[in-house]
ModelCIF file with pLDDT and N, C-alpha, C, O atoms, coordinates in Angstrom:
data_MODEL
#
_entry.id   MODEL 
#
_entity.id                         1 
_entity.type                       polymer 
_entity.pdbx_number_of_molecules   1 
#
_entity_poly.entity_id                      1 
_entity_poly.type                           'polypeptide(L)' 
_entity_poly.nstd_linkage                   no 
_entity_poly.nstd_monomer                   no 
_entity_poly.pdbx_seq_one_letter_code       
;(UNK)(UNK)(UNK)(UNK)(UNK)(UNK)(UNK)(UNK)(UNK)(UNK)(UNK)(UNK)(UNK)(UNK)(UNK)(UNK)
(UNK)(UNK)(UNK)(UNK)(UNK)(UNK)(UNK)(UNK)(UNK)(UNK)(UNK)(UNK)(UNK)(UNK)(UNK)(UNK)
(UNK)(UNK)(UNK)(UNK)(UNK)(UNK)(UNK)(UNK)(UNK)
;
_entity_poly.pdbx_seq_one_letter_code_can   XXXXXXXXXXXXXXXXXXXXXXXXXXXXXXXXXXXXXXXXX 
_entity_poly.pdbx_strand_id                 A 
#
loop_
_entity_poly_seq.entity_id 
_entity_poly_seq.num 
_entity_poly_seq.mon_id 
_entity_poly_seq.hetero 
1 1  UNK n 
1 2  UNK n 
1 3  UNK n 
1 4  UNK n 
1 5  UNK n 
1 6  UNK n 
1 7  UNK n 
1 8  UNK n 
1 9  UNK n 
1 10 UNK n 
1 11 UNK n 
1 12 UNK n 
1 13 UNK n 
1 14 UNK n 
1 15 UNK n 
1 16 UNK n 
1 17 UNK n 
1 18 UNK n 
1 19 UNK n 
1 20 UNK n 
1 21 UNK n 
1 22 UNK n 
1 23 UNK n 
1 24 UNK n 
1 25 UNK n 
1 26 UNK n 
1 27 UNK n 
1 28 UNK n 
1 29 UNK n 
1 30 UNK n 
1 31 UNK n 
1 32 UNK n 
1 33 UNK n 
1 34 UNK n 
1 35 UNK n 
1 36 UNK n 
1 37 UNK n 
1 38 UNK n 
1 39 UNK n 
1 40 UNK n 
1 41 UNK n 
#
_struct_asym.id          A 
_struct_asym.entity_id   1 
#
loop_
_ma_qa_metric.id 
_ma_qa_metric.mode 
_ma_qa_metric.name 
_ma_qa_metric.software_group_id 
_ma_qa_metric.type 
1 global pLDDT . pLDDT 
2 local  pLDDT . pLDDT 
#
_ma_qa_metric_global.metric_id      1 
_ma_qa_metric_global.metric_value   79.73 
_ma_qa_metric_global.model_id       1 
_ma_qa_metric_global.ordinal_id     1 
#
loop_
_ma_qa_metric_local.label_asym_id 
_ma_qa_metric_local.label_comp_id 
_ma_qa_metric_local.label_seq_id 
_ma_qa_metric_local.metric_id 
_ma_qa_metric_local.metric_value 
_ma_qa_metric_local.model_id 
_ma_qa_metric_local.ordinal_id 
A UNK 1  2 88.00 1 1  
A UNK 2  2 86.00 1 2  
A UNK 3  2 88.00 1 3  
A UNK 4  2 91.00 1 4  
A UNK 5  2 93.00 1 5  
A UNK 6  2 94.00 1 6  
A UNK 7  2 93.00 1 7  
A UNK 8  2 91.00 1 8  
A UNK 9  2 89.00 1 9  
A UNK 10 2 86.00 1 10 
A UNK 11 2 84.00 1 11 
A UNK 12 2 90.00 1 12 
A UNK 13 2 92.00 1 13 
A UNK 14 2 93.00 1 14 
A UNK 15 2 94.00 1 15 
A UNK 16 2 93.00 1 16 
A UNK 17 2 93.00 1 17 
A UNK 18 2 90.00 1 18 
A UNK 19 2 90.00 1 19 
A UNK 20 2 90.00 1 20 
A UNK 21 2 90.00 1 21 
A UNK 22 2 83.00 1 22 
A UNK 23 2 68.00 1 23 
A UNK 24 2 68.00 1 24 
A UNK 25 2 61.00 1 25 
A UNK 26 2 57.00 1 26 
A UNK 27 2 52.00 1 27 
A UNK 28 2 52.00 1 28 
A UNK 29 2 54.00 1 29 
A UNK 30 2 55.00 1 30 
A UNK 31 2 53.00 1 31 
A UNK 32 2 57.00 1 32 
A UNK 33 2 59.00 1 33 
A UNK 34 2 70.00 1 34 
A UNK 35 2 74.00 1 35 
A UNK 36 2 83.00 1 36 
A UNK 37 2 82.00 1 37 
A UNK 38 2 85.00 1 38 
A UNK 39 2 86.00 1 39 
A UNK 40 2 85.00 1 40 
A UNK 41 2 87.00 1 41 
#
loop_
_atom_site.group_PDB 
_atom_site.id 
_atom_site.type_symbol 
_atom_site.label_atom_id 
_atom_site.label_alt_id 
_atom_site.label_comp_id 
_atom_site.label_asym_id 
_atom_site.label_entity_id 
_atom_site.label_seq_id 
_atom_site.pdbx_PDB_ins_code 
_atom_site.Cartn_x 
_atom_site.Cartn_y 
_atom_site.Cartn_z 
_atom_site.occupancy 
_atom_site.B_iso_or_equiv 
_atom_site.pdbx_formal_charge 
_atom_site.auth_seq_id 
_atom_site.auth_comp_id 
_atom_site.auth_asym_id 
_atom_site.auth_atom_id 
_atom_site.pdbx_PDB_model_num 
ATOM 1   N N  . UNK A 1 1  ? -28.594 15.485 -33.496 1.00 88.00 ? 1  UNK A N  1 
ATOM 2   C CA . UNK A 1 1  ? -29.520 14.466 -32.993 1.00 88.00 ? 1  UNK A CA 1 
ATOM 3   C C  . UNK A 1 1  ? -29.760 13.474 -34.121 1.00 88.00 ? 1  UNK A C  1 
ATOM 4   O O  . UNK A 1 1  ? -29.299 13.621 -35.253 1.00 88.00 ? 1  UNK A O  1 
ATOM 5   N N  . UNK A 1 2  ? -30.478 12.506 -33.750 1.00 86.00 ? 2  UNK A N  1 
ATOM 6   C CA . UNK A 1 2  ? -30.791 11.390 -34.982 1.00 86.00 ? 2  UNK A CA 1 
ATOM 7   C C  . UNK A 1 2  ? -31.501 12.005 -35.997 1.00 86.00 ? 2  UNK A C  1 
ATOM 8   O O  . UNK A 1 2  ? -31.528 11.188 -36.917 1.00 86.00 ? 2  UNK A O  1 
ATOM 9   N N  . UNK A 1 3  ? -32.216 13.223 -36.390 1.00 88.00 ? 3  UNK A N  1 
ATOM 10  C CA . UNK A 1 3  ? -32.555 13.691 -37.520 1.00 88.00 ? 3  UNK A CA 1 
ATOM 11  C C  . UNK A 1 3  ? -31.818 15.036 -38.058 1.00 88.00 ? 3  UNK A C  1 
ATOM 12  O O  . UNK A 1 3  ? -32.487 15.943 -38.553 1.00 88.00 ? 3  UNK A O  1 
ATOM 13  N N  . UNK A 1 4  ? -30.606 15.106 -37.954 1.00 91.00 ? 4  UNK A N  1 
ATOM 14  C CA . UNK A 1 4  ? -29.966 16.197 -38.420 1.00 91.00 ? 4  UNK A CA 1 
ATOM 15  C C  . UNK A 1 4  ? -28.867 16.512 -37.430 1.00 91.00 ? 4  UNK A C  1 
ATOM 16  O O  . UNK A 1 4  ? -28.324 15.838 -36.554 1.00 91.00 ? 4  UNK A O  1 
ATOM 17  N N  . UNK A 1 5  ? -28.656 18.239 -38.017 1.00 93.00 ? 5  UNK A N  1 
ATOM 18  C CA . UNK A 1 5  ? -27.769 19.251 -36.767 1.00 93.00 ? 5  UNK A CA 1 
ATOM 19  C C  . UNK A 1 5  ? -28.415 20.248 -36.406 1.00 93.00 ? 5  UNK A C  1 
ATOM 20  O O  . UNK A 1 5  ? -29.510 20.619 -36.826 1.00 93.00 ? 5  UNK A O  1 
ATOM 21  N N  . UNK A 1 6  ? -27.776 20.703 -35.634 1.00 94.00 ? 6  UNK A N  1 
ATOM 22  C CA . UNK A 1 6  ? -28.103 22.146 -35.045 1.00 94.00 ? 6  UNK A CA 1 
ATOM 23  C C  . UNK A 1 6  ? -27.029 23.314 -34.782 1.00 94.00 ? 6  UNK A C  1 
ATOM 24  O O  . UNK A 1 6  ? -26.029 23.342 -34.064 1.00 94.00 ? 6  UNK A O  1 
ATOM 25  N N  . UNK A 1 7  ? -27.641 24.313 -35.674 1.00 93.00 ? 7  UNK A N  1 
ATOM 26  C CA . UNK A 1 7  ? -26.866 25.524 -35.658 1.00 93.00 ? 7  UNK A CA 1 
ATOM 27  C C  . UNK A 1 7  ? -27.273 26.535 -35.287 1.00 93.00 ? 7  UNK A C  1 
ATOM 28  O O  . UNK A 1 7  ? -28.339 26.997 -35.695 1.00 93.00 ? 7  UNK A O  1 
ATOM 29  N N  . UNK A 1 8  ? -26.105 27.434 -33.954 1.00 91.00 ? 8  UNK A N  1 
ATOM 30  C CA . UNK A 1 8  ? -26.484 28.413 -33.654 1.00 91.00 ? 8  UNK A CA 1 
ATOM 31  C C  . UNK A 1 8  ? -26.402 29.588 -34.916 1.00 91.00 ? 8  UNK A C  1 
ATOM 32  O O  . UNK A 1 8  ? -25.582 29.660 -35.831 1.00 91.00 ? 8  UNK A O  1 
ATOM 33  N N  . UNK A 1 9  ? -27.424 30.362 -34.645 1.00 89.00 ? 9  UNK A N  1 
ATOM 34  C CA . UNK A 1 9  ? -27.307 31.691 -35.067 1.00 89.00 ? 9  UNK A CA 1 
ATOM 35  C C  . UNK A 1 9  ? -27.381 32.897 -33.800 1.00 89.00 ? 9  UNK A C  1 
ATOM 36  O O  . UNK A 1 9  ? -28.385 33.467 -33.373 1.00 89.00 ? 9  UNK A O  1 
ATOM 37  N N  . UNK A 1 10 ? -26.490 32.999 -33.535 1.00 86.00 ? 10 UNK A N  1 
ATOM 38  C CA . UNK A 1 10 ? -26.383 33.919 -31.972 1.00 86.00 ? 10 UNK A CA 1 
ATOM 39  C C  . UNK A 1 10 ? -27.301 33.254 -31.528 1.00 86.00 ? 10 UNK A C  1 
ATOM 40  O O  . UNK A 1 10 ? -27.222 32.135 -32.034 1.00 86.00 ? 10 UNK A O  1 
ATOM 41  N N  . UNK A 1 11 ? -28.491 33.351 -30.571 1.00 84.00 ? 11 UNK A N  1 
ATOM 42  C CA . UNK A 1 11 ? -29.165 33.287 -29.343 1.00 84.00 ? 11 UNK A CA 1 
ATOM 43  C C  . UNK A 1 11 ? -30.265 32.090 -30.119 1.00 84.00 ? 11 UNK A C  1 
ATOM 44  O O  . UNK A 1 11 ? -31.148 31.467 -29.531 1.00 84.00 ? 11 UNK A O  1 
ATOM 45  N N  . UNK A 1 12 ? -29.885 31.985 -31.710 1.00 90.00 ? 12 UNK A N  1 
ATOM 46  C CA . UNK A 1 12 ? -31.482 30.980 -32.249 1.00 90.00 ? 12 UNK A CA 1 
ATOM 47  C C  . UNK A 1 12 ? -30.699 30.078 -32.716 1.00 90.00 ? 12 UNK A C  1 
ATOM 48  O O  . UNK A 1 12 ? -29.736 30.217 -33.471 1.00 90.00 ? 12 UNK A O  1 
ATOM 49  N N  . UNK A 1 13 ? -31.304 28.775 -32.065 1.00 92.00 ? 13 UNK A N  1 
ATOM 50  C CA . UNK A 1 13 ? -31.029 27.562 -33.017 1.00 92.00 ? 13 UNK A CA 1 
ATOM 51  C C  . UNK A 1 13 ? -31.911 26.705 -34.196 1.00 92.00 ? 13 UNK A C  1 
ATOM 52  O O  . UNK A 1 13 ? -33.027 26.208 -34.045 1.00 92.00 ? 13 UNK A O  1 
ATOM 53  N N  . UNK A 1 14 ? -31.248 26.692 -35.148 1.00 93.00 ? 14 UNK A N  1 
ATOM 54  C CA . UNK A 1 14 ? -31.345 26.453 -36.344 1.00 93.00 ? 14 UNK A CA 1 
ATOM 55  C C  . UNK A 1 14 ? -31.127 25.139 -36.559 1.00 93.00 ? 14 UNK A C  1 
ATOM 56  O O  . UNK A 1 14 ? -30.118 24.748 -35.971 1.00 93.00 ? 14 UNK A O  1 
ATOM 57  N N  . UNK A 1 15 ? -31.900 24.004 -37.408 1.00 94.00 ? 15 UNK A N  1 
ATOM 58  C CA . UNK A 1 15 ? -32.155 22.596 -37.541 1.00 94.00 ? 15 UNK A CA 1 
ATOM 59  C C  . UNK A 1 15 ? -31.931 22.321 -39.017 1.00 94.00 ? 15 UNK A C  1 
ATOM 60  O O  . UNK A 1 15 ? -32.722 22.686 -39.887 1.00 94.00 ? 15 UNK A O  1 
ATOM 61  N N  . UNK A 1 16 ? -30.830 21.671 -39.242 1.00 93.00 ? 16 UNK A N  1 
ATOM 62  C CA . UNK A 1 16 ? -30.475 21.249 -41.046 1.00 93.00 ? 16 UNK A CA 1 
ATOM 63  C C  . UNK A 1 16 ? -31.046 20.165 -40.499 1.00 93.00 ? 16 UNK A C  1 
ATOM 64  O O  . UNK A 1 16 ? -30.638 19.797 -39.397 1.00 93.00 ? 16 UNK A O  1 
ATOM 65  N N  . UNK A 1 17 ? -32.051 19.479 -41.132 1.00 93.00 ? 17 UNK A N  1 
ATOM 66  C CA . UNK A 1 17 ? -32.420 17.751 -41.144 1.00 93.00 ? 17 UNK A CA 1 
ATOM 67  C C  . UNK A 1 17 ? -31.515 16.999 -42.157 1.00 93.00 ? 17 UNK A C  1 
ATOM 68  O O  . UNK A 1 17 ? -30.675 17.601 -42.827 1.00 93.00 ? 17 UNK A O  1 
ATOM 69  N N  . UNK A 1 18 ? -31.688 15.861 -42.229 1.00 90.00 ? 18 UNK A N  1 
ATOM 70  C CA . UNK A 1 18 ? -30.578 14.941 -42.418 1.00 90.00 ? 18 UNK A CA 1 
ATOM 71  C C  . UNK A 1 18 ? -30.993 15.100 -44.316 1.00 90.00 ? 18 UNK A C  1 
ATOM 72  O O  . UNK A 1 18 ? -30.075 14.975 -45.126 1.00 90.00 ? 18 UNK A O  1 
ATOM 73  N N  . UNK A 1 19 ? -31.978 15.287 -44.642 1.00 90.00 ? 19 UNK A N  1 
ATOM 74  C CA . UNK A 1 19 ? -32.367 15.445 -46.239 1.00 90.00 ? 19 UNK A CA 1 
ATOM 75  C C  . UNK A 1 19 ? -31.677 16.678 -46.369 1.00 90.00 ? 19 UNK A C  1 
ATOM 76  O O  . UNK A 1 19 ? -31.513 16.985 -47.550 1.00 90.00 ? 19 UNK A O  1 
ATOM 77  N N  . UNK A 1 20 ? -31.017 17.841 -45.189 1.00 90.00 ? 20 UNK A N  1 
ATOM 78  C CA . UNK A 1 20 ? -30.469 18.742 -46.778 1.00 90.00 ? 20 UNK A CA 1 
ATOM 79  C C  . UNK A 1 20 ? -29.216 18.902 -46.202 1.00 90.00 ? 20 UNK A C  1 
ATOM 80  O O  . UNK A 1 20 ? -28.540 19.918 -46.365 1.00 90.00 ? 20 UNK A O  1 
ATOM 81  N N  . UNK A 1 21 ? -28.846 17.866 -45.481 1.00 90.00 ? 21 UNK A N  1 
ATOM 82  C CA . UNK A 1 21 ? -27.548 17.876 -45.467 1.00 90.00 ? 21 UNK A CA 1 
ATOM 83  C C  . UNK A 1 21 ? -26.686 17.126 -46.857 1.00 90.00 ? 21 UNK A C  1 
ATOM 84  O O  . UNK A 1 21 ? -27.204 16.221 -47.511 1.00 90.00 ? 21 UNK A O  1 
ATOM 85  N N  . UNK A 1 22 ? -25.396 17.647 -47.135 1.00 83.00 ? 22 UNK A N  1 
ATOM 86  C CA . UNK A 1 22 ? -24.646 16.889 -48.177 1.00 83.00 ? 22 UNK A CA 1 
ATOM 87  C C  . UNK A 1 22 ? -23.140 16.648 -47.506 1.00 83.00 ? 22 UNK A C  1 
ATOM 88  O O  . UNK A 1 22 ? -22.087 16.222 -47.980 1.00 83.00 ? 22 UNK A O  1 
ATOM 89  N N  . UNK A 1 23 ? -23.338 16.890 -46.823 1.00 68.00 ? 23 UNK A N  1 
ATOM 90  C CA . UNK A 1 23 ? -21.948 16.420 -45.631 1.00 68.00 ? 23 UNK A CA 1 
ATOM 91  C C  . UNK A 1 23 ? -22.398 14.997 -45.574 1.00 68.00 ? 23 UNK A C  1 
ATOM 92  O O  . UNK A 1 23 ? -23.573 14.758 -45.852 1.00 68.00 ? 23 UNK A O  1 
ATOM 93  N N  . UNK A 1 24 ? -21.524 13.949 -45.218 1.00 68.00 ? 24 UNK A N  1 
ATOM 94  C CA . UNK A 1 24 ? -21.300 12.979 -45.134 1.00 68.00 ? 24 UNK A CA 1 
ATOM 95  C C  . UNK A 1 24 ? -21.565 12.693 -43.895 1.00 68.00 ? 24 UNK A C  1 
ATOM 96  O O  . UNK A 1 24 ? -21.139 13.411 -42.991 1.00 68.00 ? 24 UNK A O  1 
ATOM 97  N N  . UNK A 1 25 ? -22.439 11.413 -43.620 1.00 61.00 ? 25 UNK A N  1 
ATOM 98  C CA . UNK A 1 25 ? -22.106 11.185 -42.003 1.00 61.00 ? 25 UNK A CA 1 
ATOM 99  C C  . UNK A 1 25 ? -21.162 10.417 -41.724 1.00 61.00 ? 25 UNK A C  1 
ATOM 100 O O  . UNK A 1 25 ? -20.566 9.951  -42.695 1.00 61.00 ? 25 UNK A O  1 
ATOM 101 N N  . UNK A 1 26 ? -20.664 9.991  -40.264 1.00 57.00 ? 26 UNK A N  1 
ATOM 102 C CA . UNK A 1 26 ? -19.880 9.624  -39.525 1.00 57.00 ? 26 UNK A CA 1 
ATOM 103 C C  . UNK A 1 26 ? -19.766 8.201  -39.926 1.00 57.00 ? 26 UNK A C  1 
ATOM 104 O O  . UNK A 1 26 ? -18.735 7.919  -40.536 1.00 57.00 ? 26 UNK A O  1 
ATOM 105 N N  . UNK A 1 27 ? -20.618 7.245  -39.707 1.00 52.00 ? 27 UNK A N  1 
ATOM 106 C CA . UNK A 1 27 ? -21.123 6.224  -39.337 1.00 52.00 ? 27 UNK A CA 1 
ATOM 107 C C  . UNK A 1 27 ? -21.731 5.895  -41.112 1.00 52.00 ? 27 UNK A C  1 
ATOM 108 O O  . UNK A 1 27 ? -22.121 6.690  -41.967 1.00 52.00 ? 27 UNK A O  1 
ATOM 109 N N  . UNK A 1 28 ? -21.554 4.023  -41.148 1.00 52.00 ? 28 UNK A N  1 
ATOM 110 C CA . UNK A 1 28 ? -22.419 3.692  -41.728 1.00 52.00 ? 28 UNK A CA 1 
ATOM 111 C C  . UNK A 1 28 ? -23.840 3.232  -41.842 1.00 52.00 ? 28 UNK A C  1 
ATOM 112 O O  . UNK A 1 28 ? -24.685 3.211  -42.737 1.00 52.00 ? 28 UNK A O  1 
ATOM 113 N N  . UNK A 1 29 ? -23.763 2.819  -40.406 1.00 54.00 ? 29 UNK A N  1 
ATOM 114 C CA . UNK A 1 29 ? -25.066 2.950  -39.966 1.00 54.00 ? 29 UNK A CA 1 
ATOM 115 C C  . UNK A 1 29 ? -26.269 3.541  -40.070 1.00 54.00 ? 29 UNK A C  1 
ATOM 116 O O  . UNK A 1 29 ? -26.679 3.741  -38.926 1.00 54.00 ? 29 UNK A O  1 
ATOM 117 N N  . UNK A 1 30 ? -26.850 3.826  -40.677 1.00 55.00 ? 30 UNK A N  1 
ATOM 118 C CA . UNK A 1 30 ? -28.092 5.036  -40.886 1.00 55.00 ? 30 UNK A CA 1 
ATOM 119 C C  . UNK A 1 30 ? -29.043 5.102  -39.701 1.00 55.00 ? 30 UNK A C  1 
ATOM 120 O O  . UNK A 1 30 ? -29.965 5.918  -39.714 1.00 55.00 ? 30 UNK A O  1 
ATOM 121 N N  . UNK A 1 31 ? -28.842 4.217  -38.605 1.00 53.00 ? 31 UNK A N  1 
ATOM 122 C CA . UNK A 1 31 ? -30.458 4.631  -37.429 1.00 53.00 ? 31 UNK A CA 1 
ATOM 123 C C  . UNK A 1 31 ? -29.324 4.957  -36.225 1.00 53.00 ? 31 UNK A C  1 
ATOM 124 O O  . UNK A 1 31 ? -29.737 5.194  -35.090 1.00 53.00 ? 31 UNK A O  1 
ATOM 125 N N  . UNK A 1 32 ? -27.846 4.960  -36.522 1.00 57.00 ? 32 UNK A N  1 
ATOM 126 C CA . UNK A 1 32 ? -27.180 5.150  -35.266 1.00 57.00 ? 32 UNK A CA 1 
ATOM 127 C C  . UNK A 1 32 ? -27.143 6.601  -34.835 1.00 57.00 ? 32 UNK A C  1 
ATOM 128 O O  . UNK A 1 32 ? -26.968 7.423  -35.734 1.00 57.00 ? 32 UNK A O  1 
ATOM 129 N N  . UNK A 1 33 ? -27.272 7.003  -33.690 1.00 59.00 ? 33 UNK A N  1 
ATOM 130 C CA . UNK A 1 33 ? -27.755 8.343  -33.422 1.00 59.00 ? 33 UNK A CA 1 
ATOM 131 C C  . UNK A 1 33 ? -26.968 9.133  -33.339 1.00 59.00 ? 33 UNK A C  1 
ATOM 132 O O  . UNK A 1 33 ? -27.361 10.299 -33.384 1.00 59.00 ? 33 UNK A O  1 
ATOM 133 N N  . UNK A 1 34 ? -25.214 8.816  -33.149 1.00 70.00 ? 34 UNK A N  1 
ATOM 134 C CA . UNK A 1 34 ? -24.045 9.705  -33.127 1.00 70.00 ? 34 UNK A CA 1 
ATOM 135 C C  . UNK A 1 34 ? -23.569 9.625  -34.827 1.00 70.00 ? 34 UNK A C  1 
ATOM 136 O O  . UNK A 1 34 ? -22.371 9.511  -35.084 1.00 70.00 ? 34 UNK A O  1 
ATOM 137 N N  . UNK A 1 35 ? -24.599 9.694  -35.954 1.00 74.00 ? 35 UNK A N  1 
ATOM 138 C CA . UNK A 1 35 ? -23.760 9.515  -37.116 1.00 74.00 ? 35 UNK A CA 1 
ATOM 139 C C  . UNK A 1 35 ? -23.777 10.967 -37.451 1.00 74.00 ? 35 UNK A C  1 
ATOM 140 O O  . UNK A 1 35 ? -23.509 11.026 -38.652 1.00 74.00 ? 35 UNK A O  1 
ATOM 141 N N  . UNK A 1 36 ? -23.972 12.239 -36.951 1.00 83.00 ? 36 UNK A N  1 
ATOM 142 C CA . UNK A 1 36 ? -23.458 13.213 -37.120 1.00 83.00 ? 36 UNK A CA 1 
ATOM 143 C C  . UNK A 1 36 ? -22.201 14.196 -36.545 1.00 83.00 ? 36 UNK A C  1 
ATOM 144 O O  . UNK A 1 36 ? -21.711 15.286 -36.840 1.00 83.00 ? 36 UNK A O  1 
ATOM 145 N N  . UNK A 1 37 ? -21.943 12.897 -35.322 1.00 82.00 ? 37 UNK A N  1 
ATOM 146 C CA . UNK A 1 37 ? -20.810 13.649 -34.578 1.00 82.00 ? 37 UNK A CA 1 
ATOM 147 C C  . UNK A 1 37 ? -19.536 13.613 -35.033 1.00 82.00 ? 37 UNK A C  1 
ATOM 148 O O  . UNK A 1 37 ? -18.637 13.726 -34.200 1.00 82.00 ? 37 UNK A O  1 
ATOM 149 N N  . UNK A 1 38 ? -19.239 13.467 -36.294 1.00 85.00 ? 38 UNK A N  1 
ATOM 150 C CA . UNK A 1 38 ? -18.404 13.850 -37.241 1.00 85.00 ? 38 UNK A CA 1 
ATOM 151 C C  . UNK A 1 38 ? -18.177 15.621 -37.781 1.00 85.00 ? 38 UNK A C  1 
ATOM 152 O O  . UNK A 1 38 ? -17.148 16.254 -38.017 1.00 85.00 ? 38 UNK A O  1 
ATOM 153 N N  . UNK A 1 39 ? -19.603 16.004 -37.831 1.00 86.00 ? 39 UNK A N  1 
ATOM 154 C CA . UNK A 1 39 ? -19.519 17.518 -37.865 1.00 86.00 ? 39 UNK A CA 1 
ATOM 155 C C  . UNK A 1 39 ? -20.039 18.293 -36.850 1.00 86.00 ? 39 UNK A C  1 
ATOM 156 O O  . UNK A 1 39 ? -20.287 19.452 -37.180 1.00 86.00 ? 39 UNK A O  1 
ATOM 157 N N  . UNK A 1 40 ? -20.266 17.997 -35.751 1.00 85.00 ? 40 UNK A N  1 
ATOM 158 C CA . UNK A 1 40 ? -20.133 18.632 -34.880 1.00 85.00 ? 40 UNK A CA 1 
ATOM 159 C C  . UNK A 1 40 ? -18.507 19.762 -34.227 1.00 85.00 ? 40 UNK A C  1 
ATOM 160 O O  . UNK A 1 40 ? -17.365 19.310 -34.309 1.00 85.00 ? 40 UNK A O  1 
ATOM 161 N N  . UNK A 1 41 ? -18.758 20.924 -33.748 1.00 87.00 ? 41 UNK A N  1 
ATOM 162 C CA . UNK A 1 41 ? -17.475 21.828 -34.874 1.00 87.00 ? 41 UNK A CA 1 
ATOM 163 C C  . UNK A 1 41 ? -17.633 22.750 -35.355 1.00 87.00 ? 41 UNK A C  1 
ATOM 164 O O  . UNK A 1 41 ? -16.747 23.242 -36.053 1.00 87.00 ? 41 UNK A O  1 
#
């Protein structure tokens, strides 16, 4: 979503926000809302 990802852990989902990610986003854009669908995967 526009503030991070989301990762399953079996049945719980889990929220990296965009501050502790160090993956790179998609996009240069910073307010565009698909700039994580690069790691989606």
């Amino acid at each position: 979503n526009r503030g991070g990802v989301i990762v399953r852990i079996g049945q719980v989902r889990g929220f990296v926000p965009a501050s502790q990610l160090s993956s790179p986003a998609g996009t240069d854009d910073e307010n565009s809302d698909d700039r994580w669908s690069n790691l989606q995967g």
